[in-house]
N, C-alpha and C. Protein backbone atom coordinates (compact mmCIF):
# COMPACT_ATOMS: atom_id res chain seq x y z
N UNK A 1 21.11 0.90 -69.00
CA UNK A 1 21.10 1.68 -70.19
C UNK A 1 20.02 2.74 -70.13
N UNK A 2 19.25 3.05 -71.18
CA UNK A 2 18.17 4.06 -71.30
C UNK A 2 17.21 3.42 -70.25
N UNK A 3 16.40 2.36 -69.82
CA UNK A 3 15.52 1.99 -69.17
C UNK A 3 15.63 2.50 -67.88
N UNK A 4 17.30 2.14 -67.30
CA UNK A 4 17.36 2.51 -66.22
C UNK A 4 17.57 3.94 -65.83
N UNK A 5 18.05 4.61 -66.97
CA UNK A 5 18.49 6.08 -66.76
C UNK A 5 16.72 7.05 -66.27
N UNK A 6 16.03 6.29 -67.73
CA UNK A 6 14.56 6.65 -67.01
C UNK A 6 14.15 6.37 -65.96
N UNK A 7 14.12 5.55 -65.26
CA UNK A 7 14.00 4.86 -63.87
C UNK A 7 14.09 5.88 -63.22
N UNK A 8 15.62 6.50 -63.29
CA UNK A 8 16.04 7.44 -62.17
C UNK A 8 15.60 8.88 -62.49
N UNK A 9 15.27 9.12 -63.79
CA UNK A 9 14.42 10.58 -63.75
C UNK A 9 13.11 10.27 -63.05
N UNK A 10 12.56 9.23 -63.56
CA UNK A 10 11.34 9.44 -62.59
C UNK A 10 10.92 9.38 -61.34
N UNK A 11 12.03 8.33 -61.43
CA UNK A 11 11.99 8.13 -59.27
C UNK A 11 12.51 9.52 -59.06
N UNK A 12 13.54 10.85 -59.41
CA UNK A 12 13.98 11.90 -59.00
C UNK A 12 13.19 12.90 -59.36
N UNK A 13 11.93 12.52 -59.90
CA UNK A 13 10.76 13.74 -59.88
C UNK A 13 9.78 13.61 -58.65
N UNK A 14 9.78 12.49 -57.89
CA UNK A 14 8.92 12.15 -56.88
C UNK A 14 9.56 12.62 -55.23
N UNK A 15 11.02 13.20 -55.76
CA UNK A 15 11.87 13.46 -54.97
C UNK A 15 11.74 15.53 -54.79
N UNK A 16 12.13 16.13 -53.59
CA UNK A 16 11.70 17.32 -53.64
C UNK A 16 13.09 18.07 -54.28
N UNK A 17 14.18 17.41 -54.39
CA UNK A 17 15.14 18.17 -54.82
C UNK A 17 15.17 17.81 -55.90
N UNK A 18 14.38 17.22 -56.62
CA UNK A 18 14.30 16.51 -58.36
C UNK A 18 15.19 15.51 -59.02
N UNK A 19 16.19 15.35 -58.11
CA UNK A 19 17.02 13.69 -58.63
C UNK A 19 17.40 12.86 -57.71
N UNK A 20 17.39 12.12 -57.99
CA UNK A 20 18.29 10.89 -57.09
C UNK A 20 19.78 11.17 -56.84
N UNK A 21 19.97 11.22 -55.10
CA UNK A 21 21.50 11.24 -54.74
C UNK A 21 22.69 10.20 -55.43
N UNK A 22 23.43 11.57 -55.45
CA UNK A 22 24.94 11.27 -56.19
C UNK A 22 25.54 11.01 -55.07
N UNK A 23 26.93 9.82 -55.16
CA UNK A 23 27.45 9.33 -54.16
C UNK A 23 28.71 10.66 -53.54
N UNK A 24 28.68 12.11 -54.03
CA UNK A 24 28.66 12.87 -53.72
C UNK A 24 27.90 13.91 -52.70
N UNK A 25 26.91 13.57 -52.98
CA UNK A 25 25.70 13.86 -51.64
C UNK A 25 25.76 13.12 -50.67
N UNK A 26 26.42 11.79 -50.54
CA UNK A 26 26.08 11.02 -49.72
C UNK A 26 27.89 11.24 -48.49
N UNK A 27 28.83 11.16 -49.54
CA UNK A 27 30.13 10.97 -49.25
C UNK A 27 30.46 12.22 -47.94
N UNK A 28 30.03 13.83 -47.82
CA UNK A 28 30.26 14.40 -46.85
C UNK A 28 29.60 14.02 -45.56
N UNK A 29 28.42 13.20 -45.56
CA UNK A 29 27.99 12.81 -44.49
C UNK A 29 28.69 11.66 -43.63
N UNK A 30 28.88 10.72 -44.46
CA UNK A 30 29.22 9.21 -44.19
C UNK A 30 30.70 9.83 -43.35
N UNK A 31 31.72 11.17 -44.42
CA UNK A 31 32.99 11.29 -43.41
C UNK A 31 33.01 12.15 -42.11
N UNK A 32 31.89 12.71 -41.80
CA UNK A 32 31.33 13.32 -40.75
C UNK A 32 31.38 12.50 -39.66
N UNK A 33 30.63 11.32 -39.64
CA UNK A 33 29.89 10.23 -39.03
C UNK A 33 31.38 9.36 -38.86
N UNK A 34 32.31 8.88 -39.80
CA UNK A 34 33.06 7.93 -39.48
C UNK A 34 34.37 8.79 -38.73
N UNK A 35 34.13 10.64 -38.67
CA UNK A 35 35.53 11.08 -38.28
C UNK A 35 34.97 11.43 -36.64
N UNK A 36 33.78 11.19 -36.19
CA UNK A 36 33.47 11.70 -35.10
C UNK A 36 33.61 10.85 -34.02
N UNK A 37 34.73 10.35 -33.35
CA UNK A 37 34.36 9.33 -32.20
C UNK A 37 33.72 9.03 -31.38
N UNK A 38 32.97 10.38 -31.27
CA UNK A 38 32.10 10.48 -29.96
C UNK A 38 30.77 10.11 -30.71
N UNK A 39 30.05 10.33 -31.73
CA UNK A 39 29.07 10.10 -32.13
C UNK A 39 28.73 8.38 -32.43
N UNK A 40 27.61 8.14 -31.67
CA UNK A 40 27.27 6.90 -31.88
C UNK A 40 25.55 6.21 -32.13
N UNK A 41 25.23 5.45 -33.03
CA UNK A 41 23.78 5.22 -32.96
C UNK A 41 23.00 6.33 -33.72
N UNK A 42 23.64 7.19 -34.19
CA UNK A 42 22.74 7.72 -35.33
C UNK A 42 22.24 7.71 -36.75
N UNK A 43 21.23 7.73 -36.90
CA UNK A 43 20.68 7.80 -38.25
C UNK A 43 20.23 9.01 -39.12
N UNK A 44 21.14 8.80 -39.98
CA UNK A 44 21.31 10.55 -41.18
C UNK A 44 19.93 10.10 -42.06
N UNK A 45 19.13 10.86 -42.44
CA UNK A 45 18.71 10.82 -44.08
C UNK A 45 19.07 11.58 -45.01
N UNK A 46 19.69 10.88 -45.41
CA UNK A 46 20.27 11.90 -46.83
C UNK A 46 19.19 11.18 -48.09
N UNK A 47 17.92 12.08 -48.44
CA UNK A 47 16.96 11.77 -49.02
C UNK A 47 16.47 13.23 -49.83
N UNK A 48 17.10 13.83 -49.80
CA UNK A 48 16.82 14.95 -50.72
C UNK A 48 15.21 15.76 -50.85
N UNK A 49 15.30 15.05 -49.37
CA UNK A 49 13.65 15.86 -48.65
C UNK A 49 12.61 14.94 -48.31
N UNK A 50 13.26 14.27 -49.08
CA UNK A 50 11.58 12.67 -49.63
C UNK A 50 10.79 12.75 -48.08
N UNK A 51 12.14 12.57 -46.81
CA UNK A 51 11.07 12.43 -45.36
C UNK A 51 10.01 13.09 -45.05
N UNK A 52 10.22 14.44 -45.52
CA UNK A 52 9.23 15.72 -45.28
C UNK A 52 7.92 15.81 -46.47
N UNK A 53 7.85 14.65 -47.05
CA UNK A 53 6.77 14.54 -48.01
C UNK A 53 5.87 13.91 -47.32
């Protein structure tokens, strides 16, 4: 409810793109990764910058 909705504004201010990923942000990567046969053993961050902090 409200507790958690706050949760996620604040955890998405600590973030450089200002919110927490939508399973829209996440969904073009994941079909990238599962349509590529040749690609194997990699790790995406889809973190909306957080690594580069």
């Amino acid at each position: 409810g409200e507790a958690k909705s706050g949760y996620f504004n604040e955890m998405g201010g600590c973030i450089p793109a200002g919110r927490i990923a939508r399973p829209a942000d996440i969904a073009p990567a994941y079909l990238y990764l599962m349509q590529n046969e040749f690609m194997t053993g990699e790790t995406v961050h889809i973190d909306g910058g957080q690594r580069l902090v």
